[in-house]
PDB file of N, CA and C in Angstrom:
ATOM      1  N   UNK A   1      89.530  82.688 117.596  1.00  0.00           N
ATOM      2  CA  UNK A   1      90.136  81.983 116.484  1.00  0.00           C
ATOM      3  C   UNK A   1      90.789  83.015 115.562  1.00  0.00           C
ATOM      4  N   UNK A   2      91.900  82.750 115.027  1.00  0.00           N
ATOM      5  CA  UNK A   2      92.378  83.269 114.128  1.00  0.00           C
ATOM      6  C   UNK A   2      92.178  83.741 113.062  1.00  0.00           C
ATOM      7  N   UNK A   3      91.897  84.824 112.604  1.00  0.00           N
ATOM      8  CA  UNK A   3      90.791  85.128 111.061  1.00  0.00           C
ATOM      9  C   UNK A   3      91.381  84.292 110.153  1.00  0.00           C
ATOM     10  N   UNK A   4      92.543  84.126 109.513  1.00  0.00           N
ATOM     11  CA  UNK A   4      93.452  83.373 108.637  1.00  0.00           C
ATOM     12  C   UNK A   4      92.677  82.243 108.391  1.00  0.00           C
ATOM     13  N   UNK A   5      92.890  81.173 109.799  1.00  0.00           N
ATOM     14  CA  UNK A   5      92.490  80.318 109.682  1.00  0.00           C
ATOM     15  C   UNK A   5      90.912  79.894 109.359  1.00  0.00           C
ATOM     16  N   UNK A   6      90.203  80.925 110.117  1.00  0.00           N
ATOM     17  CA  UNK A   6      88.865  80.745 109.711  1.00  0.00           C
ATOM     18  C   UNK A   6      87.760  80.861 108.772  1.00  0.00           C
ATOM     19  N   UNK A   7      88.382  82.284 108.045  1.00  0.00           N
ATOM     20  CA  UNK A   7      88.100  82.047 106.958  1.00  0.00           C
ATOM     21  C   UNK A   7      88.949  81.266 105.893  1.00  0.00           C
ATOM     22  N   UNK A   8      89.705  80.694 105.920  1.00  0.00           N
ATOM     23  CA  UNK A   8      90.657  79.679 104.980  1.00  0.00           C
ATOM     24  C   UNK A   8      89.551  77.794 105.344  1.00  0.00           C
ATOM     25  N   UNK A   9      88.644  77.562 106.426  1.00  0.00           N
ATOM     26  CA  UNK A   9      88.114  76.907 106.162  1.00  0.00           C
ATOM     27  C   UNK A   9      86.800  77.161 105.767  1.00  0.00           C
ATOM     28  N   UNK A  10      86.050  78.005 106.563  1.00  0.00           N
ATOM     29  CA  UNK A  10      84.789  78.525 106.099  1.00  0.00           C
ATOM     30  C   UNK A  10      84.335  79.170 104.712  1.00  0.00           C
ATOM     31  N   UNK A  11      85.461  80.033 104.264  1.00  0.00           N
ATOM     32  CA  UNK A  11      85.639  79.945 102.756  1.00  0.00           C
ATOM     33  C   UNK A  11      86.102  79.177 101.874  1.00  0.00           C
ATOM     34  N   UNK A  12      86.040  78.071 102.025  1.00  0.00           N
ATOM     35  CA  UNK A  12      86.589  77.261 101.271  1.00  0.00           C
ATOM     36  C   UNK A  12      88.059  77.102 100.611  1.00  0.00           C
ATOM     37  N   UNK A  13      88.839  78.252 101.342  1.00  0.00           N
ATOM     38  CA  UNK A  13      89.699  78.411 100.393  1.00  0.00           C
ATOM     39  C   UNK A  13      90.749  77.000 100.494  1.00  0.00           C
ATOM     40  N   UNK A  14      90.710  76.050 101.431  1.00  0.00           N
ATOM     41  CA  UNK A  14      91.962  75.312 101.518  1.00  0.00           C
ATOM     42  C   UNK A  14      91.637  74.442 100.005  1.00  0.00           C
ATOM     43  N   UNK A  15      90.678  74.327  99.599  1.00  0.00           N
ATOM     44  CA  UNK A  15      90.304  73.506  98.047  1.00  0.00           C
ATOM     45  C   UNK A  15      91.049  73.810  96.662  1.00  0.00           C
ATOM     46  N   UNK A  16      91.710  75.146  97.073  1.00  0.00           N
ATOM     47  CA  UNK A  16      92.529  75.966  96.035  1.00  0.00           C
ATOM     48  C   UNK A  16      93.866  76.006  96.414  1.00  0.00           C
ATOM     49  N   UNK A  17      94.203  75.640  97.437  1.00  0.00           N
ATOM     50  CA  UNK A  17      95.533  75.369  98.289  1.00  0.00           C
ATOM     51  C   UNK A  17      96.500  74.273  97.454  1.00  0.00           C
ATOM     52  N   UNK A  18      98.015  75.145  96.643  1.00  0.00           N
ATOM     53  CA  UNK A  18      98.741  73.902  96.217  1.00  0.00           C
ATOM     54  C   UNK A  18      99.665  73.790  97.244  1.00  0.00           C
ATOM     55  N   UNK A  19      99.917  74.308  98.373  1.00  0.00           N
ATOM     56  CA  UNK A  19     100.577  73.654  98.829  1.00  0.00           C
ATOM     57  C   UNK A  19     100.294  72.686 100.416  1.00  0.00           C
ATOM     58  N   UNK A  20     101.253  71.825 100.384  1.00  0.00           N
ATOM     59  CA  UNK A  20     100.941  70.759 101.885  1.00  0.00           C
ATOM     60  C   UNK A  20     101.270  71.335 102.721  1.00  0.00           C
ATOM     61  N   UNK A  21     101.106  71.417 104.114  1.00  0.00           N
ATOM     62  CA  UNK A  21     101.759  71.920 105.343  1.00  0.00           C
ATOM     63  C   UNK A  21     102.995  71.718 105.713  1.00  0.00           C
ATOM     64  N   UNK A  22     103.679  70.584 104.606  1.00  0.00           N
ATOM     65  CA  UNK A  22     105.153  70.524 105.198  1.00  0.00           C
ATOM     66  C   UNK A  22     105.571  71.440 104.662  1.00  0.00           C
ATOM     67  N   UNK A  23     105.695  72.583 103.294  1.00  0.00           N
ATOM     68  CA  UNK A  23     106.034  73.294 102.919  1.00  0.00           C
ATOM     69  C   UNK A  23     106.727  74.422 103.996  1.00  0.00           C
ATOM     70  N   UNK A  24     105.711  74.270 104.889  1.00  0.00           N
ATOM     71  CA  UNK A  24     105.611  75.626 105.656  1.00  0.00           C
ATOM     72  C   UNK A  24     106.025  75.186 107.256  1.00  0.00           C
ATOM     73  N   UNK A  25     106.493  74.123 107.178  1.00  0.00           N
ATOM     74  CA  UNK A  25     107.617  74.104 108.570  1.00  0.00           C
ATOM     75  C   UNK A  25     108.897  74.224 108.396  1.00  0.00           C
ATOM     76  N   UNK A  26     109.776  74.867 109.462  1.00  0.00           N
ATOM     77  CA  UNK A  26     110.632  75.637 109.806  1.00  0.00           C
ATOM     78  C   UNK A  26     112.174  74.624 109.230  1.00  0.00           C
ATOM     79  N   UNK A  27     111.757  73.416 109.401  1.00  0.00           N
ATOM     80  CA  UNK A  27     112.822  72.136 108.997  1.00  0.00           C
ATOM     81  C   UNK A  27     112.626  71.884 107.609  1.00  0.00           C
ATOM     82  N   UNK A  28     112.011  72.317 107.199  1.00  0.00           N
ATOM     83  CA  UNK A  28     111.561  71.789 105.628  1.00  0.00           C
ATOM     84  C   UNK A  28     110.740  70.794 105.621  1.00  0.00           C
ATOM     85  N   UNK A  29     110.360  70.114 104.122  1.00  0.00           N
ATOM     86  CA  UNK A  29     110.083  68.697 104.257  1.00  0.00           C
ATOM     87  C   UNK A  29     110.013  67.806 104.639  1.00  0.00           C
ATOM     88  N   UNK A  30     108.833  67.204 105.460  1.00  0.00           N
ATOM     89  CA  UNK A  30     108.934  65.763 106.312  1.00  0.00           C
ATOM     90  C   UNK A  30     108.807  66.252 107.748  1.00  0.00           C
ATOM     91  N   UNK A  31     109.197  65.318 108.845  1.00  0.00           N
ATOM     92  CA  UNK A  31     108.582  65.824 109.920  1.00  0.00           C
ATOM     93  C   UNK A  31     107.236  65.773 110.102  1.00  0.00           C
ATOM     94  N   UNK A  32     106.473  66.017 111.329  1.00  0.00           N
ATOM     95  CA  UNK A  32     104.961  66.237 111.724  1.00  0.00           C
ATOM     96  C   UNK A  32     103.724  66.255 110.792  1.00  0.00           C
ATOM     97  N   UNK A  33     104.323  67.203 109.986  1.00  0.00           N
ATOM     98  CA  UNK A  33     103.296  67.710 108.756  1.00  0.00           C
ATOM     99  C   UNK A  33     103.341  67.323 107.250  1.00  0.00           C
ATOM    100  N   UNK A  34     104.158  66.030 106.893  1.00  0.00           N
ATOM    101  CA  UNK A  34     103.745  65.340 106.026  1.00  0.00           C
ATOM    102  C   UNK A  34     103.062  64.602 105.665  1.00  0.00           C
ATOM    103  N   UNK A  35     102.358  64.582 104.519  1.00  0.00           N
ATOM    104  CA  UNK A  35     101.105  64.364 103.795  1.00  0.00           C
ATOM    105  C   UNK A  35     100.043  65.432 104.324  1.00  0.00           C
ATOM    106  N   UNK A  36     100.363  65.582 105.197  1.00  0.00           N
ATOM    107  CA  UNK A  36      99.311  66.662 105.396  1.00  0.00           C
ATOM    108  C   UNK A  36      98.698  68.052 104.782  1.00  0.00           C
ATOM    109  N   UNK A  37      97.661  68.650 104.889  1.00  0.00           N
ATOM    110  CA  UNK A  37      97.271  69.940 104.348  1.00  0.00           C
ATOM    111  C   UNK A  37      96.935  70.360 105.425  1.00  0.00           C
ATOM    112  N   UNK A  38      97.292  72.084 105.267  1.00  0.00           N
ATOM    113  CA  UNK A  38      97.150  72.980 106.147  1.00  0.00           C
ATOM    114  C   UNK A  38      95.708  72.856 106.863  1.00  0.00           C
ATOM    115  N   UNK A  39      94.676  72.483 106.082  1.00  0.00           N
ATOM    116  CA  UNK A  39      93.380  72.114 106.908  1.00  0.00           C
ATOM    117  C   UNK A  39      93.770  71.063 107.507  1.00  0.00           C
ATOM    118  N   UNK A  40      94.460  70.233 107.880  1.00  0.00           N
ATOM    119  CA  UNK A  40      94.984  69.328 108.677  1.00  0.00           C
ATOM    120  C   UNK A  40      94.882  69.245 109.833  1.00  0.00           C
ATOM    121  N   UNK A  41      96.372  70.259 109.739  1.00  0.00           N
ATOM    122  CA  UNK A  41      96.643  71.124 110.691  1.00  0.00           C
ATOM    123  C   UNK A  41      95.938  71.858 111.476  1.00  0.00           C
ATOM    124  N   UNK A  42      95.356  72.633 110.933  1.00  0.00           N
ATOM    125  CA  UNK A  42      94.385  73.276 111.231  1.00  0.00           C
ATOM    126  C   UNK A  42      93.012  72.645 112.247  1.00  0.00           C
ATOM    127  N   UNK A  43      92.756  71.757 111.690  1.00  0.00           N
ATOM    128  CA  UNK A  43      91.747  70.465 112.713  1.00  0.00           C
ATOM    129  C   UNK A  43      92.289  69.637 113.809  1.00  0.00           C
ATOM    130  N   UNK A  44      93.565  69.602 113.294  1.00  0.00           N
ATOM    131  CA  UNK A  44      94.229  68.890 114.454  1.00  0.00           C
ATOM    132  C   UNK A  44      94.733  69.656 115.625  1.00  0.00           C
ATOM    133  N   UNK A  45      95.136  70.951 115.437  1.00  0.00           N
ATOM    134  CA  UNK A  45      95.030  71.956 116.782  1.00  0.00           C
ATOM    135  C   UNK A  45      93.907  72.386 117.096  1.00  0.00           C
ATOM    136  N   UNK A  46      92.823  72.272 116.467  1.00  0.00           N
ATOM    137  CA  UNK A  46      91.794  72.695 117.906  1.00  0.00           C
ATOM    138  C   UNK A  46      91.224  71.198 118.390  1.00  0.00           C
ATOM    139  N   UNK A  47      91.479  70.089 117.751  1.00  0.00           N
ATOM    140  CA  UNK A  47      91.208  68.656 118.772  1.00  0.00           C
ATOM    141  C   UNK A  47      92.058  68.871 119.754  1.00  0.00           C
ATOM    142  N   UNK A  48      93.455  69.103 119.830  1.00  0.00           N
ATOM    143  CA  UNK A  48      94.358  69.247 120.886  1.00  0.00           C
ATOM    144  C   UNK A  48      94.670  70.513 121.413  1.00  0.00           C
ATOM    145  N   UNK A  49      93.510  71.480 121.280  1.00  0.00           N
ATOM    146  CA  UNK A  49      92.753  72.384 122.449  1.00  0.00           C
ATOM    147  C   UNK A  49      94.563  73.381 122.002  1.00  0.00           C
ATOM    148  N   UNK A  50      95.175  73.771 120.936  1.00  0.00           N
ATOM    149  CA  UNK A  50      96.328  74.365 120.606  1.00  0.00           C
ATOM    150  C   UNK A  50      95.501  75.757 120.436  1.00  0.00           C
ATOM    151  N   UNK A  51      94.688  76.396 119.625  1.00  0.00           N
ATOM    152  CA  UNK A  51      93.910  76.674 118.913  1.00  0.00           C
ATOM    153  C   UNK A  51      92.418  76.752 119.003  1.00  0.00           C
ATOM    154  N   UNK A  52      91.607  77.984 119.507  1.00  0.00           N
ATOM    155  CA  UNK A  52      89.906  77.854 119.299  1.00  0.00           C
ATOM    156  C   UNK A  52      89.911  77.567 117.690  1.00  0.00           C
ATOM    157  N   UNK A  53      88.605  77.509 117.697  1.00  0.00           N
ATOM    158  CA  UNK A  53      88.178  76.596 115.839  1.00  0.00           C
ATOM    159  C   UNK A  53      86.215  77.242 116.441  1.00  0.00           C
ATOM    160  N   UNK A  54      86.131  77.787 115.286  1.00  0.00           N
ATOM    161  CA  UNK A  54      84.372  78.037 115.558  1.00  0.00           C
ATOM    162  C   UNK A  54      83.698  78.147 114.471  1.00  0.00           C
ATOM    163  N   UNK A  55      82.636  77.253 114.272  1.00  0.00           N
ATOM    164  CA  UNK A  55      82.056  76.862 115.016  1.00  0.00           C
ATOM    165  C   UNK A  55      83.073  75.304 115.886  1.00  0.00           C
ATOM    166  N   UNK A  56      82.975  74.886 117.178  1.00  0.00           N
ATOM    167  CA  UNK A  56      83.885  73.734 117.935  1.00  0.00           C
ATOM    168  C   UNK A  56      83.909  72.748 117.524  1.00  0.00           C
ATOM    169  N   UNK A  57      82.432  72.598 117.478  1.00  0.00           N
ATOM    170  CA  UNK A  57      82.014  71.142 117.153  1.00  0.00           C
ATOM    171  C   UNK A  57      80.336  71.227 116.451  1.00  0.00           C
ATOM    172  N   UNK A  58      80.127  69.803 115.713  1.00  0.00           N
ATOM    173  CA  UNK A  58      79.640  69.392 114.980  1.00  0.00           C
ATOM    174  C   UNK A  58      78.252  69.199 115.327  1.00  0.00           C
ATOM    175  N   UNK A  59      77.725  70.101 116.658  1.00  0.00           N
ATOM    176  CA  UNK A  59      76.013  69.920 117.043  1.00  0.00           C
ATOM    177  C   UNK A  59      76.136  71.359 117.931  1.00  0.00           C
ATOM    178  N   UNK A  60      75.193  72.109 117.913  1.00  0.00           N
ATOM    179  CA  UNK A  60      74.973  73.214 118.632  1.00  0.00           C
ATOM    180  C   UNK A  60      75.264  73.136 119.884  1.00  0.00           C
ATOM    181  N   UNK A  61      76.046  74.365 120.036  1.00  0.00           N
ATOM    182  CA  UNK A  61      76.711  74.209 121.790  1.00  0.00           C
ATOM    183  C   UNK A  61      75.203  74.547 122.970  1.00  0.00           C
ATOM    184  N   UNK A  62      74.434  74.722 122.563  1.00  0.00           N
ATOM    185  CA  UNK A  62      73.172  74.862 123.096  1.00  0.00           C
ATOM    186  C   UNK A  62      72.123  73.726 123.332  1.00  0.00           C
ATOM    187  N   UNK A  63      72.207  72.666 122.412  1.00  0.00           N
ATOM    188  CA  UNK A  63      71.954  71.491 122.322  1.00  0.00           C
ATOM    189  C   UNK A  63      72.576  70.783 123.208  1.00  0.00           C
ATOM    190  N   UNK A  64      73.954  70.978 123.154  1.00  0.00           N
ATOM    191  CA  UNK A  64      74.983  70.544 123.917  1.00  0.00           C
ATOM    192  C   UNK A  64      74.538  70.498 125.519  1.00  0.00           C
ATOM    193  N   UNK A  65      74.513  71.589 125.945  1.00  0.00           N
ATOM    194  CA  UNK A  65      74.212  71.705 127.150  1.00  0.00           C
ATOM    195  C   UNK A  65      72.742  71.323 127.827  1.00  0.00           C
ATOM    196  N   UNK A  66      71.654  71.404 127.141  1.00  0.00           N
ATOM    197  CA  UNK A  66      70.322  70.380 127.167  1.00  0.00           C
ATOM    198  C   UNK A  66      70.639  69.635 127.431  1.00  0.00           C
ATOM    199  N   UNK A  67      71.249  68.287 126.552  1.00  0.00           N
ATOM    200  CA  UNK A  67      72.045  67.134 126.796  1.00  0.00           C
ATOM    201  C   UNK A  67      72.083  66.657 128.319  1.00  0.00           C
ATOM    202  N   UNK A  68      73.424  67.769 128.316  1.00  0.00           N
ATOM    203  CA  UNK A  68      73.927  67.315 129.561  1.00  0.00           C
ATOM    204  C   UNK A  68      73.215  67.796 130.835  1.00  0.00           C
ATOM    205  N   UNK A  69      72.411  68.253 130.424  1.00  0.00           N
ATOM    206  CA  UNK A  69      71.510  68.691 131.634  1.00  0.00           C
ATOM    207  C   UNK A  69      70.335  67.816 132.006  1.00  0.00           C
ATOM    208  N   UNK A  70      69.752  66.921 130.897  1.00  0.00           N
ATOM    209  CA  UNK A  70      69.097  66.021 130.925  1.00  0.00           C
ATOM    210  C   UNK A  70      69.671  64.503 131.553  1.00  0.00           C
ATOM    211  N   UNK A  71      71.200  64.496 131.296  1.00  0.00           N
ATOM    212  CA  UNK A  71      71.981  63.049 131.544  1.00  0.00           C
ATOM    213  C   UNK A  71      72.471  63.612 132.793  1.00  0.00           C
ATOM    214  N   UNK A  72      72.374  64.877 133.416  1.00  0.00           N
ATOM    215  CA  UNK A  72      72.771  64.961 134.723  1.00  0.00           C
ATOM    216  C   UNK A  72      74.782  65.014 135.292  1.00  0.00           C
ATOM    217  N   UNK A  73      74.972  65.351 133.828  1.00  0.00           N
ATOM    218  CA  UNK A  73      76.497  65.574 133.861  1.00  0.00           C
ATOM    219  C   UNK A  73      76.354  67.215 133.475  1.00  0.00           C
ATOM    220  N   UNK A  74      77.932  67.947 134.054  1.00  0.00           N
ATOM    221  CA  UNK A  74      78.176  69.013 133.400  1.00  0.00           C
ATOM    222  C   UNK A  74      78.418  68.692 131.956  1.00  0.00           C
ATOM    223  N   UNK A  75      78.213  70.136 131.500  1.00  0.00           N
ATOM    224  CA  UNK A  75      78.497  70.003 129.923  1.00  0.00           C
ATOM    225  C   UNK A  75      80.271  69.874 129.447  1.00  0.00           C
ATOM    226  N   UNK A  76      81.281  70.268 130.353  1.00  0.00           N
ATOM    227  CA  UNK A  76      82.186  69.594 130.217  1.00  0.00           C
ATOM    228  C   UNK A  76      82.431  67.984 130.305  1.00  0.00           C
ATOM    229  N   UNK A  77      81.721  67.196 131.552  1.00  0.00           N
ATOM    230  CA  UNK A  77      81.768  66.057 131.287  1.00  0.00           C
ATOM    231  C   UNK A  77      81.310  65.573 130.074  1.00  0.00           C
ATOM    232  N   UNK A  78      79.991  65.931 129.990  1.00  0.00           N
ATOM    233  CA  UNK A  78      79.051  65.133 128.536  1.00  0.00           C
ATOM    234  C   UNK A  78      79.994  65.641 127.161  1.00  0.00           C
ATOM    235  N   UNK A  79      80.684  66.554 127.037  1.00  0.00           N
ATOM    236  CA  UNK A  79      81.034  67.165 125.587  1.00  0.00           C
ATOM    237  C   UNK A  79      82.406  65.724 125.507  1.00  0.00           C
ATOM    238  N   UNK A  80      83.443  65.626 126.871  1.00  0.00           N
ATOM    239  CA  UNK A  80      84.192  64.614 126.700  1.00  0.00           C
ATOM    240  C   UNK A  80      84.024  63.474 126.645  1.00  0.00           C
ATOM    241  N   UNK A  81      82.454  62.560 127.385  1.00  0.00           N
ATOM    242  CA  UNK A  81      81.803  61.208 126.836  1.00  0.00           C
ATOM    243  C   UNK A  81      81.370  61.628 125.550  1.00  0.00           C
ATOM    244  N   UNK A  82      80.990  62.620 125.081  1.00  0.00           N
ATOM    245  CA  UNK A  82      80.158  62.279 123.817  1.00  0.00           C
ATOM    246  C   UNK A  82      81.946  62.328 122.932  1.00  0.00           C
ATOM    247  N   UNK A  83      82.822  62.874 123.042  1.00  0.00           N
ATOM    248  CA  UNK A  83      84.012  62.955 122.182  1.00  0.00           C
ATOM    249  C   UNK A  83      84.459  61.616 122.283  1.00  0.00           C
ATOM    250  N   UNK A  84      84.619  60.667 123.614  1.00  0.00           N
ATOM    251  CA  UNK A  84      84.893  59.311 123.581  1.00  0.00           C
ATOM    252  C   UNK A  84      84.480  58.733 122.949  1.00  0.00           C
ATOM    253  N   UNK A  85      83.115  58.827 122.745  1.00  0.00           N
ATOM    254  CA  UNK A  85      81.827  57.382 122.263  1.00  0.00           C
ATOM    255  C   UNK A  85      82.129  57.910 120.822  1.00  0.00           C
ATOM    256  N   UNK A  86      83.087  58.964 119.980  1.00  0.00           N
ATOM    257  CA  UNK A  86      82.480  59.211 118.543  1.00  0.00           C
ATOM    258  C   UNK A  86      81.550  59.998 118.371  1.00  0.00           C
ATOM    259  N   UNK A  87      80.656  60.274 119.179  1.00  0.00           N
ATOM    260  CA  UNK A  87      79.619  60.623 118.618  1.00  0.00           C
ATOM    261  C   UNK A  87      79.902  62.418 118.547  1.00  0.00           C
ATOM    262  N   UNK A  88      80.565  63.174 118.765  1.00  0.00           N
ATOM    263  CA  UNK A  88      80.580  64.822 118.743  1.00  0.00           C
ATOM    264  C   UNK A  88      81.605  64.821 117.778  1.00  0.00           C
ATOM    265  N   UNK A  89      81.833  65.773 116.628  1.00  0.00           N
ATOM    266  CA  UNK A  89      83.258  65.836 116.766  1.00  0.00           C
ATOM    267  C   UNK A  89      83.453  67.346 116.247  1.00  0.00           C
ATOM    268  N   UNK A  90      84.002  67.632 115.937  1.00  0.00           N
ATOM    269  CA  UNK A  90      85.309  68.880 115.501  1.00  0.00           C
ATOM    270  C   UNK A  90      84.504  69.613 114.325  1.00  0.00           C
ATOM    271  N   UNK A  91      84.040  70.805 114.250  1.00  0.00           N
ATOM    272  CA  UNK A  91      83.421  71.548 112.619  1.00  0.00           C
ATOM    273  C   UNK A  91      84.821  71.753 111.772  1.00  0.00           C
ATOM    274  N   UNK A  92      85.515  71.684 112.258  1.00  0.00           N
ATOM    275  CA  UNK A  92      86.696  71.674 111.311  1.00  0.00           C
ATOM    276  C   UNK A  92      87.314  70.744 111.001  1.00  0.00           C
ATOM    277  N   UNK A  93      86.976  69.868 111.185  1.00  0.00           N
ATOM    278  CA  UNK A  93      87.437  68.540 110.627  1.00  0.00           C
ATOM    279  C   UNK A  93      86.577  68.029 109.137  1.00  0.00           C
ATOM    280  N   UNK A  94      85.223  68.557 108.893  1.00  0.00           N
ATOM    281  CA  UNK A  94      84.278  68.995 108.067  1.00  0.00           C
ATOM    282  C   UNK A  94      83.824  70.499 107.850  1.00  0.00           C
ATOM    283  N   UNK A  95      84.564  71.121 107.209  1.00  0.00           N
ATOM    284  CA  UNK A  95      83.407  72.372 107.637  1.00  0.00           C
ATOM    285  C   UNK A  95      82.617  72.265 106.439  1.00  0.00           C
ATOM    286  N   UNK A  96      82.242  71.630 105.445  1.00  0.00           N
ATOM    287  CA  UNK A  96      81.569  72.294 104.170  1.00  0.00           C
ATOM    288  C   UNK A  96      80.395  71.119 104.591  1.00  0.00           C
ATOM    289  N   UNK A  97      80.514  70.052 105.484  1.00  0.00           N
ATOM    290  CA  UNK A  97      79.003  69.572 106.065  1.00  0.00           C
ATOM    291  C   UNK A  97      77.756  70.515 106.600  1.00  0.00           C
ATOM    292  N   UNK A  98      76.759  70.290 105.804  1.00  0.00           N
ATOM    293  CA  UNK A  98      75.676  71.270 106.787  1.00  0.00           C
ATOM    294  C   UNK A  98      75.864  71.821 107.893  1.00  0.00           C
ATOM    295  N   UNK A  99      75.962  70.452 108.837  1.00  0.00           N
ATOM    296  CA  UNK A  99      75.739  70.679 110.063  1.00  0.00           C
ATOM    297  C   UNK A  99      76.843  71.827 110.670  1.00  0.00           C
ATOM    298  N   UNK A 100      77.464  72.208 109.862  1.00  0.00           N
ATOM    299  CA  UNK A 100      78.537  72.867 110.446  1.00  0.00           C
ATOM    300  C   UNK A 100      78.391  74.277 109.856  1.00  0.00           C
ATOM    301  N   UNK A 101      77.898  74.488 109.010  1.00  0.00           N
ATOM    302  CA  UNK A 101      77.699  76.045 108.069  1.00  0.00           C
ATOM    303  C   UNK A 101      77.455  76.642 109.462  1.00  0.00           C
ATOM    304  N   UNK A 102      78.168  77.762 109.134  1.00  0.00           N
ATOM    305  CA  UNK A 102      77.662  79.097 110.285  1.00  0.00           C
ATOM    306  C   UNK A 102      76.330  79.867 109.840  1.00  0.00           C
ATOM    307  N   UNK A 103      76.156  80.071 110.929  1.00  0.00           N
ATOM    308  CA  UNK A 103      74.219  80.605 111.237  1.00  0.00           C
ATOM    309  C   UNK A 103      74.991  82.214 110.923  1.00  0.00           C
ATOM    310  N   UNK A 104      74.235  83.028 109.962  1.00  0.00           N
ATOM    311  CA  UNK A 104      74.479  84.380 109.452  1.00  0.00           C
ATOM    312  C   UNK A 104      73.164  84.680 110.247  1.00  0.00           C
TER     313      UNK A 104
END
């Protein structure tokens, strides 16, 4: 992952952020990235695998693989049923949720 990006969510800094992400595309204003904020962006390329994002997701990748070792799927299958059903999702789509703080 990109340091920029990672610490810009893990530090909180996008909360101090005046500007939107359309600012900062190449066309100007409007397009893809309106209304949006760069943490947006930012969440929305590592859902669409553009971009690593770490921590990935929103339950220990170790847990993760228990899981699926118990339901008898690889942990690639189970990580994409559990992304279907809702139930996994993205630490960057939340990062200031517990569950998502990085382990120091």
């Amino acid at each position: 992952m990109i340091q920029t990006a990672y610490w810009y969510l893990h530090g909180d800094q996008f909360r101090y952020d005046p500007f939107s992400a359309d600012t900062l595309a190449a066309a100007g204003a409007g397009g893809p990235f309106a209304g949006k904020t760069t943490a947006d962006v930012i969440a929305q390329s590592a859902r669409m695998g553009w971009m690593p994002s770490y921590p990935t997701f929103d339950r220990n990748p170790l847990d993760l693989s228990d899981e699926a070792e118990t339901a008898g799927r690889t942990v690639g299958e189970h990580v994409v049923e559990e992304l279907k059903a809702g139930r996994l999702g993205f630490a960057g789509e939340d990062p200031d949720a517990p569950r998502n703080f990085l382990a120091c």
